[in-house]
Protein backbone atom coordinates (compact mmCIF):
# COMPACT_ATOMS: atom_id res chain seq x y z
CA UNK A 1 -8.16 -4.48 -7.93
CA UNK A 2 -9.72 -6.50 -5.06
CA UNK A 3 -11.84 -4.97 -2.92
CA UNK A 4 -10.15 -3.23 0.29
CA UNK A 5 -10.06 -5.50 3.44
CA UNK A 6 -11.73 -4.18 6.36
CA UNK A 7 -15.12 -3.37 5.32
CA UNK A 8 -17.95 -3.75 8.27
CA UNK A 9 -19.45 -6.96 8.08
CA UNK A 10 -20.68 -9.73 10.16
CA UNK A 11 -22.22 -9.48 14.05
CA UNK A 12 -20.97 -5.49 14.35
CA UNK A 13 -23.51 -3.52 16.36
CA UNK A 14 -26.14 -1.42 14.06
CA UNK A 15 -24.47 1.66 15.35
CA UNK A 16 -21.00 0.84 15.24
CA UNK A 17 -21.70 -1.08 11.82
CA UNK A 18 -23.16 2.27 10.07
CA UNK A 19 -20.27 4.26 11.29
CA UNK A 20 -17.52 2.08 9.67
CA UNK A 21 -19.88 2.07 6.43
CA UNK A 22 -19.54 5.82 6.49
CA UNK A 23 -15.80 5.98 7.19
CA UNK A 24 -15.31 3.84 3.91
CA UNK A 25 -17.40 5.88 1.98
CA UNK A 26 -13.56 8.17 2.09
CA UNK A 27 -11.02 6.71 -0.65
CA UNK A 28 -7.69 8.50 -2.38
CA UNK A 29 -10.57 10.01 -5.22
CA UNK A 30 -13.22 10.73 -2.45
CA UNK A 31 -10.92 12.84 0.20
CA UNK A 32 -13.83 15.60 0.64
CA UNK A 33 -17.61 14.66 0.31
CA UNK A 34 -20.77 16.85 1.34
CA UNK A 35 -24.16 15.06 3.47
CA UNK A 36 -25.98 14.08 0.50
CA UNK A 37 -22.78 12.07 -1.52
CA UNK A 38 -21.79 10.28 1.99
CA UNK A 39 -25.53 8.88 2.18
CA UNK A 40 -25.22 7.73 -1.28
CA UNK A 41 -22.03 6.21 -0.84
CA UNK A 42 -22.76 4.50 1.95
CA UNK A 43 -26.30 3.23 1.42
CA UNK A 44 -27.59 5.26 4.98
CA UNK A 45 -30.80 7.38 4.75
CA UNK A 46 -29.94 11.15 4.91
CA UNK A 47 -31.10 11.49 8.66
CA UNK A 48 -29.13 8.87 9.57
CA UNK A 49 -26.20 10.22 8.31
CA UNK A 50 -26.96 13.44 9.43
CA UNK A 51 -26.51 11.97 13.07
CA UNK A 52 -24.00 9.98 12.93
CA UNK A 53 -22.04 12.43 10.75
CA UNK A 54 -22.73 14.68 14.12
CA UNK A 55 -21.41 12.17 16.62
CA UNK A 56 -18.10 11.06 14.38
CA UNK A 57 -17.32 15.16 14.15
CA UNK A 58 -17.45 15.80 18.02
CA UNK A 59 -15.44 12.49 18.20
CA UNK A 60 -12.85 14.13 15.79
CA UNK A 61 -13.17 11.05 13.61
CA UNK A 62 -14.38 13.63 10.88
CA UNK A 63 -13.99 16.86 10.23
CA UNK A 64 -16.31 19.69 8.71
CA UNK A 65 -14.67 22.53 6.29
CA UNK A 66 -16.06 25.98 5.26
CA UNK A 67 -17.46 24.49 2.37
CA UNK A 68 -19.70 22.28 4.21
CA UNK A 69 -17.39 19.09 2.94
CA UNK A 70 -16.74 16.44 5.53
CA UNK A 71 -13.24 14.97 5.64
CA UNK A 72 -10.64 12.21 8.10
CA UNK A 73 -9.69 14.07 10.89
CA UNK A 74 -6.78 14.54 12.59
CA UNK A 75 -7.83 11.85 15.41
CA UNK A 76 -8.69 9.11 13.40
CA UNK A 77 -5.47 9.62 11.07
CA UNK A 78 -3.76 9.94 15.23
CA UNK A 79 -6.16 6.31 15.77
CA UNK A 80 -4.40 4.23 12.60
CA UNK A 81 -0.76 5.50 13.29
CA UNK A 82 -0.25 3.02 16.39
CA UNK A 83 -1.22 -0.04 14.35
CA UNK A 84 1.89 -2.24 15.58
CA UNK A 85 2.74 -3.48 12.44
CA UNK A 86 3.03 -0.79 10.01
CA UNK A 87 4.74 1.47 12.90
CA UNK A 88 6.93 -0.57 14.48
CA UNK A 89 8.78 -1.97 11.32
CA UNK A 90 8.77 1.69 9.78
CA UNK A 91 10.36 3.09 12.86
CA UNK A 92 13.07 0.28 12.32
CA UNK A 93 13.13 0.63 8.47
CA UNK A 94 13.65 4.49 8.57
CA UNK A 95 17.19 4.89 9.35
CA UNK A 96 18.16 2.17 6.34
CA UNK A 97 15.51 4.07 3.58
CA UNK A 98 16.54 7.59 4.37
CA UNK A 99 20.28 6.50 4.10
CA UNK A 100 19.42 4.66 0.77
CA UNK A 101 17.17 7.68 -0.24
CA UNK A 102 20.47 10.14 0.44
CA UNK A 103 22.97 7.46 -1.83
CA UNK A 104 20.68 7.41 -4.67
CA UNK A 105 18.07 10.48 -4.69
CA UNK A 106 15.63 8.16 -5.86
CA UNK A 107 12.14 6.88 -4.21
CA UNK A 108 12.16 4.44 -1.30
CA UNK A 109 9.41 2.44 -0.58
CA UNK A 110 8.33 0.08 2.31
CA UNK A 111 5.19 -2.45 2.08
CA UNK A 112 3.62 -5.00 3.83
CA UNK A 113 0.68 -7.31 2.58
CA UNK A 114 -2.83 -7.12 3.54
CA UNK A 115 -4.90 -10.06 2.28
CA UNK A 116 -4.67 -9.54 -1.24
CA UNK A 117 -3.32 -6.15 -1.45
CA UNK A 118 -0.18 -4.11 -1.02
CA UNK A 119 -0.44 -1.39 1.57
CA UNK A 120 2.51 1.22 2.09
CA UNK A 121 3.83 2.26 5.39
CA UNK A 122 6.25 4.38 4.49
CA UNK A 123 7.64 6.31 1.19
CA UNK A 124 10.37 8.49 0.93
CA UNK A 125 10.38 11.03 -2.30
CA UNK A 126 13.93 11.85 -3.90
CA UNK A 127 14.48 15.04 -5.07
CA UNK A 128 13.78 14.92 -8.58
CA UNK A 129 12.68 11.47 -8.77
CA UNK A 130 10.32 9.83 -11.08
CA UNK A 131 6.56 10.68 -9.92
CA UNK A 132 4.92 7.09 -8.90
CA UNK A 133 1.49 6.75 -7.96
CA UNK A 134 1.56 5.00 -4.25
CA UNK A 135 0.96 7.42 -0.80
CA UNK A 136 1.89 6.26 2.70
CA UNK A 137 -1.23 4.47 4.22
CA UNK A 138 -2.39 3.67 0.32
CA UNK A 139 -3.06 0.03 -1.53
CA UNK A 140 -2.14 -0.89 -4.50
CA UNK A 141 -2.47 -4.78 -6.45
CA UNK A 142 0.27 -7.31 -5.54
CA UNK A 143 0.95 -8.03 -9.13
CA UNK A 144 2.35 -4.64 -10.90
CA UNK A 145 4.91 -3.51 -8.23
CA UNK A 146 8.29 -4.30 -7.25
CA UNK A 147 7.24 -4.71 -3.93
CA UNK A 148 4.11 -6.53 -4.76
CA UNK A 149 5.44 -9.14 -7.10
CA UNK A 150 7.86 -9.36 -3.67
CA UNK A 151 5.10 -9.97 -1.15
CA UNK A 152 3.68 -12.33 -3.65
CA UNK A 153 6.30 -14.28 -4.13
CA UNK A 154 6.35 -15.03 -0.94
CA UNK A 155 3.07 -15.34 0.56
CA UNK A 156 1.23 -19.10 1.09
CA UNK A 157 -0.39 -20.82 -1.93
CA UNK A 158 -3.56 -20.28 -1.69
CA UNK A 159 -2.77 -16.54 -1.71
CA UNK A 160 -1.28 -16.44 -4.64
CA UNK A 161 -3.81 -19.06 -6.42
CA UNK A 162 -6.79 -16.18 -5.16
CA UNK A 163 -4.88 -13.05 -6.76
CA UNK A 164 -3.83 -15.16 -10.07
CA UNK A 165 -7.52 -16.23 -10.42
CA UNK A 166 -8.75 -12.92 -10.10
CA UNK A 167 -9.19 -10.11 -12.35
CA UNK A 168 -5.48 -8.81 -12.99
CA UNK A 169 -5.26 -5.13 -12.98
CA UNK A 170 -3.83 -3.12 -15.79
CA UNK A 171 -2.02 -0.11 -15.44
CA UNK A 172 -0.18 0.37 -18.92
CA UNK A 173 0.59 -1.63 -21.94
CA UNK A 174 3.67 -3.35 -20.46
CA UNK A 175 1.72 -4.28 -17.07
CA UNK A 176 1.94 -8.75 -17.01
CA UNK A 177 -1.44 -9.83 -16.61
CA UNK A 178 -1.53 -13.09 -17.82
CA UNK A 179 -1.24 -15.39 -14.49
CA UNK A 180 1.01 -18.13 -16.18
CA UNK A 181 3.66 -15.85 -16.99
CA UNK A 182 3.03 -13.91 -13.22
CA UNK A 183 3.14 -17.91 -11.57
CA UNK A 184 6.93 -17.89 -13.62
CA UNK A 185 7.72 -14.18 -12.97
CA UNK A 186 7.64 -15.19 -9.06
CA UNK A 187 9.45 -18.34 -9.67
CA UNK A 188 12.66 -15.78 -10.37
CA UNK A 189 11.77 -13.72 -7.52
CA UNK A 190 11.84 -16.13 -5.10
CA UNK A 191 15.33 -17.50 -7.36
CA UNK A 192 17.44 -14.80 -7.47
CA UNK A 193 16.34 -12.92 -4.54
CA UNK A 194 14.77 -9.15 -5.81
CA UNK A 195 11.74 -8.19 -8.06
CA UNK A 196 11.54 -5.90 -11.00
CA UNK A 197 8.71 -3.79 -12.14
CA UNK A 198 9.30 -2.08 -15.36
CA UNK A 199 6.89 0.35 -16.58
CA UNK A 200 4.31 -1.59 -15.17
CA UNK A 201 2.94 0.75 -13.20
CA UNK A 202 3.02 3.95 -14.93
CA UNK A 203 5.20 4.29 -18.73
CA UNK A 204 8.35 5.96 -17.29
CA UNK A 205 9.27 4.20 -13.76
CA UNK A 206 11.35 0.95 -12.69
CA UNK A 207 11.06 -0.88 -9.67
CA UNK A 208 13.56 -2.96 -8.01
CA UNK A 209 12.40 -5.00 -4.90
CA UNK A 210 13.58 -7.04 -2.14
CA UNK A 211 12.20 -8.62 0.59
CA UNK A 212 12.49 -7.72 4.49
CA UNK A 213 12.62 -11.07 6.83
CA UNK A 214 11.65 -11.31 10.90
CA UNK A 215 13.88 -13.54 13.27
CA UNK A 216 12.31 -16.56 11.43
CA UNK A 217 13.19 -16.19 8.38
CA UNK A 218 9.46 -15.10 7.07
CA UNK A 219 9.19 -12.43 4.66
CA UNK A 220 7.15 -9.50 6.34
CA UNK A 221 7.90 -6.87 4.21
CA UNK A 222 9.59 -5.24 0.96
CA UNK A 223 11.57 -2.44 0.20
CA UNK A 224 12.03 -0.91 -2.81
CA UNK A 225 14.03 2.19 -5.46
CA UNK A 226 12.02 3.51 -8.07
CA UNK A 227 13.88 5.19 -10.51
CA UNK A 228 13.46 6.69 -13.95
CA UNK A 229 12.92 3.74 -16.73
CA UNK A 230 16.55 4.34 -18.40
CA UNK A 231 18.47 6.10 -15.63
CA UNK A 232 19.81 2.59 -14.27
CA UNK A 233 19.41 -1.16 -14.84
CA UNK A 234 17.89 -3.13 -12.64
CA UNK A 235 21.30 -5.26 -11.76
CA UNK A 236 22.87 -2.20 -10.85
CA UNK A 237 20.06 -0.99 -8.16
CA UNK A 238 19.41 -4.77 -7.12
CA UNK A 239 22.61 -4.92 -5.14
CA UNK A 240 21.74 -1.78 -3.33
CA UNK A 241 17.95 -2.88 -2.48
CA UNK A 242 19.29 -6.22 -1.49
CA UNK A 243 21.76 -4.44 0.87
CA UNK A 244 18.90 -2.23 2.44
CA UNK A 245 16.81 -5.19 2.94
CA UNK A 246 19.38 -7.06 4.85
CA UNK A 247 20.02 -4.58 7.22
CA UNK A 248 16.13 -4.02 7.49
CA UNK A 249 15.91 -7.09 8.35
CA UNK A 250 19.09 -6.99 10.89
CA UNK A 251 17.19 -4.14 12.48
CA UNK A 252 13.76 -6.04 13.19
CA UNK A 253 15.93 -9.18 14.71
């Protein structure tokens, strides 16, 4: 999977620069880390991070448990929530996924694309739907989801040249990771209008995918039912995705 977008680089200030290096030390597997594993993760001395670990706890960036384990706090997670793109289109989105989540009592997804990556802004769980392995706020490669192979098929050229010449994830013996057969797989997305993932992802989930459009026409997002490979076919959920994307889409115009 590409690297995440984001990292501190170029003309930052030193300060400012070692605090973002610190911040993305924190990942889905590294949710809790003591002094001595953020210094290693993010290449600062010890005293360094010592102090800055001080300042980014007063701040509420960070917080410190009983254990002595640093974690996100509250006011960073408070920070990220007003980015105008993921919140403003989930705000509009809700209404559509929770009625689509009530129908069908299956997951409901919402992405966006960042650079080369799918991130989620907003998930819905059915009750006693498939387990799937995206979070709200997480990334995940364009080219094993429903609504990846969705943002994909949509997004300029030279995106999709970058993420077909790269390295293509594998997440189980059915995920497509030969680019030729991705480059046709998009072809039919872009054709008939939705995207399937089957067992792609993990061995016992289907996606079905379709995209969200702005006033112009431009694909800014995808929604998307994952159900439990067998329970359904994909024709039969595509009309319903399809349905909830068009009124998504309604709802942002």
């Amino acid at each position: 999977m590409a690297a995440r977008r984001g990292r501190p680089a170029g003309p930052t200030g030193p300060v400012v620069r070692r605090a973002l290096h610190l911040l993305d030390a924190f990942s889905p597997e590294r949710t809790a880390m003591t002094l001595s594993e953020l210094a290693r993760q993010s290449g600062l001395p010890t005293s360094t991070t010592y102090r800055m670990l001080g300042d980014l706890v007063e701040w509420g960036a960070l917080e410190r448990g009983p254990d002595g384990a640093y974690r996100v706090g509250l006011r960073l997670w408070e920070l990220g929530a007003l980015a105008p793109r993921g919140l403003g289109l989930r705000e509009l989105a809700l209404p559509t996924m929770e009625d689509l989540s009530a129908v069908t009592r299956e997951n409901v997804q919402l992405a966006i694309r960042e650079g080369t990556e799918v991130v989620f802004v907003e998930r819905i769980a059915g009750s006693g739907a498939v387990p799937v392995r995206t979070r709200v706020g997480g990334r995940f490669a364009l080219t094993a989801t429903g609504v990846g192979l969705v943002l994909l098929a949509h997004s300029p050229a030279e995106v999709q040249d970058e993420v077909l010449g790269a390295e293509i994830p594998r997440f189980t013996d059915l995920t497509v990771t030969d680019p030729e057969v991705l480059r046709r797989m998009l072809a039919e997305v872009r054709n008939c209008g939705f995207a399937v993932s089957d067992r792609q992802v993990t061995e016992d989930a289907l996606s079905v995918a379709a995209p969200v459009h702005d006033q112009r026409g431009e694909v800014i997002a995808a929604v998307s039912l994952v159900v439990r490979h067998g329970s359904a076919t994909p024709h039969s959920l595509s009309a319903l995705v399809r349905a909830s994307a068009r009124a998504i889409s309604r709802a942002i115009t």
